[in-house]
N, C-alpha and C. Protein backbone atom coordinates (compact mmCIF):
# COMPACT_ATOMS: atom_id res chain seq x y z
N UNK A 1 61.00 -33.01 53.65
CA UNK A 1 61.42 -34.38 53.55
C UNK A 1 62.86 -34.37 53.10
N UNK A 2 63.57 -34.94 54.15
CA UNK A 2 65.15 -34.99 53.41
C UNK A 2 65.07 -36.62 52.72
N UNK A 3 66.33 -36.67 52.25
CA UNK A 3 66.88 -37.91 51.56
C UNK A 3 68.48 -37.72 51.49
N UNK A 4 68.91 -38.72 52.25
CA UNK A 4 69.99 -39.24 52.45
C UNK A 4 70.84 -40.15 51.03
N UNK A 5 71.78 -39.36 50.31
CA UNK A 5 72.53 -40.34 49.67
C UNK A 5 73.64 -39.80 48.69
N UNK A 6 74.73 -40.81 48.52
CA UNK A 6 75.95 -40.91 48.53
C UNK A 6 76.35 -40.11 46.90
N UNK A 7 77.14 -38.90 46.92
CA UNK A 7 77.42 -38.06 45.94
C UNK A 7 78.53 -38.40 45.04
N UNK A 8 78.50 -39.53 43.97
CA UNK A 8 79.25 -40.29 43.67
C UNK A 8 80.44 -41.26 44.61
N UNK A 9 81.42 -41.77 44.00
CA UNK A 9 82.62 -41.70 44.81
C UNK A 9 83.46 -40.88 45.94
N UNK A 10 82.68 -40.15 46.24
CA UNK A 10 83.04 -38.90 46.83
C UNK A 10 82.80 -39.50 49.15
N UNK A 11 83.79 -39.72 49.38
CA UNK A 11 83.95 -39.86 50.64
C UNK A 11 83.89 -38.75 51.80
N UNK A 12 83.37 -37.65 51.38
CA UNK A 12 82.91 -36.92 52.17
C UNK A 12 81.34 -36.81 52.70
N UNK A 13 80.69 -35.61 52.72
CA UNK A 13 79.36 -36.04 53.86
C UNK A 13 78.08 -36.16 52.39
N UNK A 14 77.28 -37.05 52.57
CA UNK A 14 76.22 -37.50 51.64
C UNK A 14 75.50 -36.52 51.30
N UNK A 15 74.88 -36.30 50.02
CA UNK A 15 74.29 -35.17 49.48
C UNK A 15 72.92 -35.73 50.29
N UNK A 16 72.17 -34.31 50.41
CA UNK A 16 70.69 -34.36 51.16
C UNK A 16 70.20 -33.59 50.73
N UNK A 17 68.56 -33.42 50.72
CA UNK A 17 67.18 -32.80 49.82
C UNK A 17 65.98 -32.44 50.52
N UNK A 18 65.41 -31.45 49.97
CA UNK A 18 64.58 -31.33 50.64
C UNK A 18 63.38 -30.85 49.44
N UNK A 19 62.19 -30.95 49.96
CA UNK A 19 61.02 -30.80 48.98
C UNK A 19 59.87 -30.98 49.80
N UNK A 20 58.99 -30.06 49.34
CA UNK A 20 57.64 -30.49 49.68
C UNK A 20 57.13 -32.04 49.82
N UNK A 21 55.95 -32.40 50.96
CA UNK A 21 56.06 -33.39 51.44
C UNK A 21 55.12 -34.09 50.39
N UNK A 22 55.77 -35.63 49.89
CA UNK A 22 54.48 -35.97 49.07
C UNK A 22 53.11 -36.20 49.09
N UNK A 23 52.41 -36.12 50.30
CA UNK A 23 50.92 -36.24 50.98
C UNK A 23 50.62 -34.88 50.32
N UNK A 24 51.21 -33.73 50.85
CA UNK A 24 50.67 -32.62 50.64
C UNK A 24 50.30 -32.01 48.85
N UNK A 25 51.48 -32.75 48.11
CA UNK A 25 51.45 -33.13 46.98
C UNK A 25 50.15 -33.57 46.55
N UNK A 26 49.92 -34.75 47.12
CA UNK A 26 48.87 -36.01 46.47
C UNK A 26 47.35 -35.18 47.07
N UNK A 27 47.52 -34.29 47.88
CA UNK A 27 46.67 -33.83 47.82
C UNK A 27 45.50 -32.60 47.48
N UNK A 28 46.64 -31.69 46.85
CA UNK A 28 47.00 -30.44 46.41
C UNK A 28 46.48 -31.05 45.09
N UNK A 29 46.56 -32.16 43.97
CA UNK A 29 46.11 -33.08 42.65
C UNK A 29 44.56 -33.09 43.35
N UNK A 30 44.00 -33.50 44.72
CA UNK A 30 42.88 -33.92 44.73
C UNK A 30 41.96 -32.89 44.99
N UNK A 31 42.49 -31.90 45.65
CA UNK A 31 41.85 -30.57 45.75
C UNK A 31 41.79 -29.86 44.19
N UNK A 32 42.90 -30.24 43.18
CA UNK A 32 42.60 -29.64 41.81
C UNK A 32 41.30 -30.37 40.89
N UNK A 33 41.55 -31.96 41.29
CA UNK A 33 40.53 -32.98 40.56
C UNK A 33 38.59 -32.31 41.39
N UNK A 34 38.77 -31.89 42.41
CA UNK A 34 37.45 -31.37 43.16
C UNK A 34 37.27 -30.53 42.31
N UNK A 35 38.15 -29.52 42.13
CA UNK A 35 38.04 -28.17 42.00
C UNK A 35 37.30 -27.86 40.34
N UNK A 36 38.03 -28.79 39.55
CA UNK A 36 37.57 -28.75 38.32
C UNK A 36 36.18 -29.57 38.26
N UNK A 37 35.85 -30.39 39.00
CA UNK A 37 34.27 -31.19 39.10
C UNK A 37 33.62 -29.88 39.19
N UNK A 38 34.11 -28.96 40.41
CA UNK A 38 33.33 -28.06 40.58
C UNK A 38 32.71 -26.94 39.42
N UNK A 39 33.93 -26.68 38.56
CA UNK A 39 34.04 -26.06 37.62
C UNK A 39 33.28 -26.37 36.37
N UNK A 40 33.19 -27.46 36.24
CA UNK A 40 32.55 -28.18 35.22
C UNK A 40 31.13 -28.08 35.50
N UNK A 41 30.66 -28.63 36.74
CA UNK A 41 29.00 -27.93 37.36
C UNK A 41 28.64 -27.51 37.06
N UNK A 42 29.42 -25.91 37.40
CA UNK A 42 29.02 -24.87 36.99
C UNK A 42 28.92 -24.20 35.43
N UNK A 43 29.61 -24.47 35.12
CA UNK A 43 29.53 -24.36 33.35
C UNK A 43 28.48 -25.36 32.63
N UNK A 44 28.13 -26.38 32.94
CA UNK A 44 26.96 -27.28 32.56
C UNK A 44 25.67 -26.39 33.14
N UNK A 45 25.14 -26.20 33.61
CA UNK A 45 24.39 -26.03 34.39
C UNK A 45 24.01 -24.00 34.53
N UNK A 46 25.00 -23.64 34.03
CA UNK A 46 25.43 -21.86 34.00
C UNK A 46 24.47 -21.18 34.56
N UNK A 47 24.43 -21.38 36.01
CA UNK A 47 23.47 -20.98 36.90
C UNK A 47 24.18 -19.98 37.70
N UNK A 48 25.58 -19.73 37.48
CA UNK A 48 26.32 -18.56 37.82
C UNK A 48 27.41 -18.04 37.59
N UNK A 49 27.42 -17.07 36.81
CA UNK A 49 28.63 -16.77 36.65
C UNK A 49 29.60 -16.12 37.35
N UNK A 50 29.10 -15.76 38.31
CA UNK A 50 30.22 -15.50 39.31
C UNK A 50 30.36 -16.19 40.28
N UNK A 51 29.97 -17.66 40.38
CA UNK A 51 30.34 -18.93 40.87
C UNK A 51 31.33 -19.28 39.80
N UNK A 52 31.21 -19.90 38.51
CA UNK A 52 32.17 -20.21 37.73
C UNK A 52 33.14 -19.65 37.06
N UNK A 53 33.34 -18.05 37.32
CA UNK A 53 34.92 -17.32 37.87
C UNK A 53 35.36 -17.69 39.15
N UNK A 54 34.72 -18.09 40.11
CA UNK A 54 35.56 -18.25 41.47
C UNK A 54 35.98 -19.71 41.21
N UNK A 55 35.11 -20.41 40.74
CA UNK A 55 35.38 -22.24 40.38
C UNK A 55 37.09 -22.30 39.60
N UNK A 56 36.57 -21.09 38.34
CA UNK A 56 37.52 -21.09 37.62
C UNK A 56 39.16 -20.56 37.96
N UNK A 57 38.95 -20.07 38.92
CA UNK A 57 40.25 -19.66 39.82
C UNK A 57 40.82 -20.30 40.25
N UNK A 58 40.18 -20.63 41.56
CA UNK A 58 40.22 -22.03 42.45
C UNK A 58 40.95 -22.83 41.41
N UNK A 59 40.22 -23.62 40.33
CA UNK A 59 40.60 -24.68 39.51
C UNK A 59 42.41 -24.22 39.28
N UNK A 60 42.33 -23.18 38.35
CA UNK A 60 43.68 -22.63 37.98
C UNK A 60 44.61 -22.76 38.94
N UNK A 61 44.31 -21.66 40.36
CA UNK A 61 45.28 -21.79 41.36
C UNK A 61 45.98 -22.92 41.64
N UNK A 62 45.03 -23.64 42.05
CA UNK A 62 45.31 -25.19 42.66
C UNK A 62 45.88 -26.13 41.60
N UNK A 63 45.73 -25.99 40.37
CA UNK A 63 46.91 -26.55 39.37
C UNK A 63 48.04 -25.98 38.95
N UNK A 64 48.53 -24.86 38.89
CA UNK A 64 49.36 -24.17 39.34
C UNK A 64 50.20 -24.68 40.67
N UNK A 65 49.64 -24.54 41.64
CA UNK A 65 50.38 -25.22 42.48
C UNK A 65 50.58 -26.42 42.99
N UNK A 66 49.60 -27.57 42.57
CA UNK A 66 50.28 -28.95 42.03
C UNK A 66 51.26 -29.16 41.19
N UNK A 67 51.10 -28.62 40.12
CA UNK A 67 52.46 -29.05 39.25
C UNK A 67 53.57 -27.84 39.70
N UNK A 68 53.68 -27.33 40.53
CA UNK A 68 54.75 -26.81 40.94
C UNK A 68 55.30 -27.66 42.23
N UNK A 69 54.53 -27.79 43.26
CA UNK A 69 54.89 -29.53 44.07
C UNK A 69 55.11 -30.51 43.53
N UNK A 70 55.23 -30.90 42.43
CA UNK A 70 55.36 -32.04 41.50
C UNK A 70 57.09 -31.30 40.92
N UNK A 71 56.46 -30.88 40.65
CA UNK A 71 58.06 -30.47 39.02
C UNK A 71 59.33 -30.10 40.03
N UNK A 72 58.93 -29.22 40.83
CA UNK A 72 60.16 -29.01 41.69
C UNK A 72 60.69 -29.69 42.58
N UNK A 73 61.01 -31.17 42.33
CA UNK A 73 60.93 -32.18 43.46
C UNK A 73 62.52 -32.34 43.53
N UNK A 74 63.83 -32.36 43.87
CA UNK A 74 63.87 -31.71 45.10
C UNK A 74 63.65 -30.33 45.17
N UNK A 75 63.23 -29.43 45.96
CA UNK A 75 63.56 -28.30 45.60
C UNK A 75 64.80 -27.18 46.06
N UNK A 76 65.80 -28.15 47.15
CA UNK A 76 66.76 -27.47 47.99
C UNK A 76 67.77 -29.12 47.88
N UNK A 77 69.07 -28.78 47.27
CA UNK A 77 69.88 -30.19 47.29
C UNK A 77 71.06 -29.77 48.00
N UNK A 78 71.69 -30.36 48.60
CA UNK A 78 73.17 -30.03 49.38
C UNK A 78 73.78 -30.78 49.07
N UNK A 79 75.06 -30.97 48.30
CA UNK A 79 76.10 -31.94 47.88
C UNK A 79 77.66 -31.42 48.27
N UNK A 80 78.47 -31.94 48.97
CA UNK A 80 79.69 -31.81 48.18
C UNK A 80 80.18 -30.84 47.55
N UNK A 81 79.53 -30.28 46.05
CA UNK A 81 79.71 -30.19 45.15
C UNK A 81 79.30 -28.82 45.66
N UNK A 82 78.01 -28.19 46.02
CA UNK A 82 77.89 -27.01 46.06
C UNK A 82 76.05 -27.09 46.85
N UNK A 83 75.43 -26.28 46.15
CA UNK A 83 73.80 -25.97 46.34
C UNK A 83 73.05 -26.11 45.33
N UNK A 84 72.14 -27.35 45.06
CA UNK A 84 71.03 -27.38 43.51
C UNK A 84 70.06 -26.72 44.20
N UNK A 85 68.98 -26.19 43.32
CA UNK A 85 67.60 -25.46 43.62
C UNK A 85 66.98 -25.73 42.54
N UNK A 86 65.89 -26.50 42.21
CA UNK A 86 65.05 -26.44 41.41
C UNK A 86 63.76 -25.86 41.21
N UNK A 87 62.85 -25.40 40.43
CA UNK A 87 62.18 -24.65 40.05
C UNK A 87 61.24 -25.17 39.16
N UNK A 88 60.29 -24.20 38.82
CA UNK A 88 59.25 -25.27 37.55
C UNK A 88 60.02 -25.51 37.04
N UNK A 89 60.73 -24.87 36.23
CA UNK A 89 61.28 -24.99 34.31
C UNK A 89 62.24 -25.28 34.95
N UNK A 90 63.57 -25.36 35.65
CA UNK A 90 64.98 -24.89 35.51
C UNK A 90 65.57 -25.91 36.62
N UNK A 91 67.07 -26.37 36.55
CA UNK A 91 67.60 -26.32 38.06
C UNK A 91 68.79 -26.08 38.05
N UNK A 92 69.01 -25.10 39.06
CA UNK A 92 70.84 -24.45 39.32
C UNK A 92 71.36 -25.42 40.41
N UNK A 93 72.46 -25.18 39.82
CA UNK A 93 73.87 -25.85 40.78
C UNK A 93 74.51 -24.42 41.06
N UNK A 94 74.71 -24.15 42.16
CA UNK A 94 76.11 -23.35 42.65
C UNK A 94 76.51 -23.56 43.33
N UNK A 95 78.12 -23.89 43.08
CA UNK A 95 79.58 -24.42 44.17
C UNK A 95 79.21 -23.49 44.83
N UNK A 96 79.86 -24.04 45.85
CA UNK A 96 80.35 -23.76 46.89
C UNK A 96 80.78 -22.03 47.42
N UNK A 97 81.84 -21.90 46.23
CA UNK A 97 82.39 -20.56 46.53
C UNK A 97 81.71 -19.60 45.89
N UNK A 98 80.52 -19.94 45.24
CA UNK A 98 79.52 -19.20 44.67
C UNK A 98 78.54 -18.71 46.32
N UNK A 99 78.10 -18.99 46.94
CA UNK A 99 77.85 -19.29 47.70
C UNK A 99 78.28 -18.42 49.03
N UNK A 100 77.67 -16.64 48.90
CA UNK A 100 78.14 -15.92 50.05
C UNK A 100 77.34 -15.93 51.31
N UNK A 101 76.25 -16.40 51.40
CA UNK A 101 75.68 -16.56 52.97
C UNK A 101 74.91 -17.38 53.16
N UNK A 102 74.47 -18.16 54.36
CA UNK A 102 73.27 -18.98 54.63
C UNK A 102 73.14 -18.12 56.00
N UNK A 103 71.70 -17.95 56.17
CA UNK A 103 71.02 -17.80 57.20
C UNK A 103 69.84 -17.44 57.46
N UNK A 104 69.20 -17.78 58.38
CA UNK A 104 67.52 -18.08 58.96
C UNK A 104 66.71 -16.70 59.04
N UNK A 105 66.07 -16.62 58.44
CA UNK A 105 64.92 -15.05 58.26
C UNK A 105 63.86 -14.97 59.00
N UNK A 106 63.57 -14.48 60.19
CA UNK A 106 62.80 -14.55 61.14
C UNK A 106 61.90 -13.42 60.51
N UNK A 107 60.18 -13.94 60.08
CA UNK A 107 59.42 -13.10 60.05
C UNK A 107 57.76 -13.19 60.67
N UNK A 108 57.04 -12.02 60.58
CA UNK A 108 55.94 -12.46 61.68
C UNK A 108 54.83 -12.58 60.36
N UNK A 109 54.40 -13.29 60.18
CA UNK A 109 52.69 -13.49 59.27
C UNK A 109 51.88 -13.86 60.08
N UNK A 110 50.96 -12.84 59.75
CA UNK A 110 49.62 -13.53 60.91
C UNK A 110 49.83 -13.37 62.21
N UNK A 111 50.79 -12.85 62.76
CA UNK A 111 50.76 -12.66 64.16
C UNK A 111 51.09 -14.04 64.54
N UNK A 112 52.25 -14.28 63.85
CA UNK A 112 52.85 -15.56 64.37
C UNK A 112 54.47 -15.21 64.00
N UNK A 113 55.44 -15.72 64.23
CA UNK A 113 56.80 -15.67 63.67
C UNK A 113 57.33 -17.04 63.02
N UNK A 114 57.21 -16.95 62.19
CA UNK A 114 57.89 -17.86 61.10
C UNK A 114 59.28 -17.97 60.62
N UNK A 115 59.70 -18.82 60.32
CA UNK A 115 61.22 -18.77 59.63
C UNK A 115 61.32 -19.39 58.38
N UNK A 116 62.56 -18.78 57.72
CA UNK A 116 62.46 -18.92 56.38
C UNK A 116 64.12 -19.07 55.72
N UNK A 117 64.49 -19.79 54.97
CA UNK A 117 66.24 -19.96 54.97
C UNK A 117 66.30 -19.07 53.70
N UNK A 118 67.66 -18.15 53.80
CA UNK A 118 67.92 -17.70 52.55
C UNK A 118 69.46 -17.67 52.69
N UNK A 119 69.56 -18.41 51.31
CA UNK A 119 70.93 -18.67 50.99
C UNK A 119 71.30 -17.16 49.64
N UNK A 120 72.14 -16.47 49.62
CA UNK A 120 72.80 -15.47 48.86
C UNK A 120 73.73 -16.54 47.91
N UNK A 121 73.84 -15.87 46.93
CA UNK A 121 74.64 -16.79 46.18
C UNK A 121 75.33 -15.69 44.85
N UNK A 122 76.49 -16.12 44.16
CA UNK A 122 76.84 -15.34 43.01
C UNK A 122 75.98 -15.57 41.60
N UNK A 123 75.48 -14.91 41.40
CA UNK A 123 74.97 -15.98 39.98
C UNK A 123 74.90 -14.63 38.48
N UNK A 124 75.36 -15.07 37.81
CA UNK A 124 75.76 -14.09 36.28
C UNK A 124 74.59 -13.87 35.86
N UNK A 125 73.70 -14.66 35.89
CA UNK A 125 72.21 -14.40 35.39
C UNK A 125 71.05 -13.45 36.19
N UNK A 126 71.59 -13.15 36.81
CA UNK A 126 70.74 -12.01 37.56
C UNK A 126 71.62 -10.96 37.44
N UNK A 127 70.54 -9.82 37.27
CA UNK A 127 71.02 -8.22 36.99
C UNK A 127 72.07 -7.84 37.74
N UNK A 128 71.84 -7.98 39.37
CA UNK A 128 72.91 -7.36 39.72
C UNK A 128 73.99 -8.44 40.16
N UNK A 129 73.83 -9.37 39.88
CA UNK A 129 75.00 -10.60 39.33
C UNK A 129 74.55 -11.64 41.13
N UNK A 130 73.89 -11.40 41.92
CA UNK A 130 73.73 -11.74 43.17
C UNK A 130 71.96 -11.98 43.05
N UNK A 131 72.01 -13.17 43.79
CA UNK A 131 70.41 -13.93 43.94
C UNK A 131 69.78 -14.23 45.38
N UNK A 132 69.02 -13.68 45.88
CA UNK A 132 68.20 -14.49 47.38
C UNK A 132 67.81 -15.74 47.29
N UNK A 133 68.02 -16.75 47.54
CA UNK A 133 67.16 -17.86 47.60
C UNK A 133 66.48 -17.88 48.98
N UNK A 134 65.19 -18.02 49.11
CA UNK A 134 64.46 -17.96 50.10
C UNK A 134 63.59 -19.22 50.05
N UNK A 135 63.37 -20.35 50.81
CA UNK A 135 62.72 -21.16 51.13
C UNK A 135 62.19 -21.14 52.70
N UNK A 136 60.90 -21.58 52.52
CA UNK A 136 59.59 -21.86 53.38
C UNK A 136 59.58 -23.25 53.82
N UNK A 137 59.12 -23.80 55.28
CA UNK A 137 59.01 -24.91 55.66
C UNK A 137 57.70 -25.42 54.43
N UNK A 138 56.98 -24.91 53.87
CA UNK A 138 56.14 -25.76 52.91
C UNK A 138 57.25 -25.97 51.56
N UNK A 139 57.89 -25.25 51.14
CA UNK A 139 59.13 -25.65 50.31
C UNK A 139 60.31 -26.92 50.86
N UNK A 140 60.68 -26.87 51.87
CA UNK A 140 61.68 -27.82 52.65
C UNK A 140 60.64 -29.32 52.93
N UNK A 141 59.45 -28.59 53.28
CA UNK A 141 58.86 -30.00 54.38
C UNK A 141 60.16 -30.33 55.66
N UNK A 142 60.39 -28.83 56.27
CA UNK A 142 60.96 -29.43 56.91
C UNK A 142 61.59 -28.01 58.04
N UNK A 143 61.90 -27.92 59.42
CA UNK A 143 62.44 -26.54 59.46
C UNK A 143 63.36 -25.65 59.16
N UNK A 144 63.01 -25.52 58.81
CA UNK A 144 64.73 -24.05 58.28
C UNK A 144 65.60 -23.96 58.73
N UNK A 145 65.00 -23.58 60.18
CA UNK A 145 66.08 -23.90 60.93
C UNK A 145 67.35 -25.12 61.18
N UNK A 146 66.68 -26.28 60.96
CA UNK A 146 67.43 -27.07 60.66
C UNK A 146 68.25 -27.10 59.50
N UNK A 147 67.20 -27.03 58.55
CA UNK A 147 68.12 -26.98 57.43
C UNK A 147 68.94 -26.38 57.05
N UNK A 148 69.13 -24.90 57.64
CA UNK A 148 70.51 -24.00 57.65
C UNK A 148 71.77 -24.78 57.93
N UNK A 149 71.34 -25.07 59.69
CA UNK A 149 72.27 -25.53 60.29
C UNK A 149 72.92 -26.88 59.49
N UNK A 150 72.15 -27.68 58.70
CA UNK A 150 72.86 -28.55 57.68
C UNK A 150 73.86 -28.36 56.78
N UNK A 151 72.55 -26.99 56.08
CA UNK A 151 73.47 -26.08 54.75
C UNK A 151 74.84 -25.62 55.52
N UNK A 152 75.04 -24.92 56.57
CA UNK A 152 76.38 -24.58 56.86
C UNK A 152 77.06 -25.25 57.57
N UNK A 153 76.47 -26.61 58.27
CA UNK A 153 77.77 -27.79 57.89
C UNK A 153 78.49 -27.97 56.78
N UNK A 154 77.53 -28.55 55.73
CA UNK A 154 77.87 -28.97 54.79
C UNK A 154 79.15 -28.03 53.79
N UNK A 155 78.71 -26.70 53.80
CA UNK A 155 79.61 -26.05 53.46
C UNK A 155 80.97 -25.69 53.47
N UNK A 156 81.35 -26.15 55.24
CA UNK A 156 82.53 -26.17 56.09
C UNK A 156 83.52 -27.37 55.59
């Protein structure tokens, strides 16, 4: 899902976003709200315990990755200004000239070929002072492909 809009006073091209889609969101909460009914069943009832380790997984997983579709909302920003990325806990900004490559990662899962954007970037906080950012069309809600071709407009 992008979003279109204007990066202060700034008369150049409008900052844009991308993030997981909110359906998939709202539903990723309803698969966790199942998941723990399920969980709860099974612990009332303790008719298996190796049903209510798998309940109890399930439950975990799937909240885990709700509030990570939630917290990281946008999770890919393009401004002006440089590249935001947000994360559970955190979100980076890096200008521009931080900023040594964009391009599209062609890989096969499943006997399919997928694509995937990874932007290189400078960053002091990593060991060897350089970071991959790698995003997934379930990260973008959106194709990579495109979104490269944005990211290295925007950059120009």
């Amino acid at each position: 899902m992008c979003d279109g809009e204007h990066a202060g006073g700034d008369p150049g091209p409008p900052a844009r976003s991308w993030s997981t889609p909110a359906g998939l969101v709202a539903v990723g909460w309803l698969c966790t709200a199942a998941a723990a009914c399920w969980l709860t069943m099974m612990l009332i009832t303790h008719s298996d315990p190796t049903g209510s380790l798998l309940a109890a997984v399930a439950t975990l997983g799937l909240f885990v990755s709700s509030v990570w579709g939630s917290r990281a909302r946008p999770r890919l920003t393009v401004s002006p200004a440089g590249v935001g990325v947000r994360g559970l806990l955190h979100r980076r900004t890096y200008p521009w000239p931080a900023v040594t490559d964009v391009r599209v990662i062609q890989a096969r899962r499943l006997g399919r070929e997928t694509y995937l954007l990874g932007v290189d970037v400078r960053d002091e906080a990593a060991l060897d002072g350089e970071r991959l950012l790698v995003f997934g069309r379930l990260d973008l809600g959106a194709d990579p492909v495109d979104v490269a071709a944005t990211v290295m407009a925007a950059r120009h």
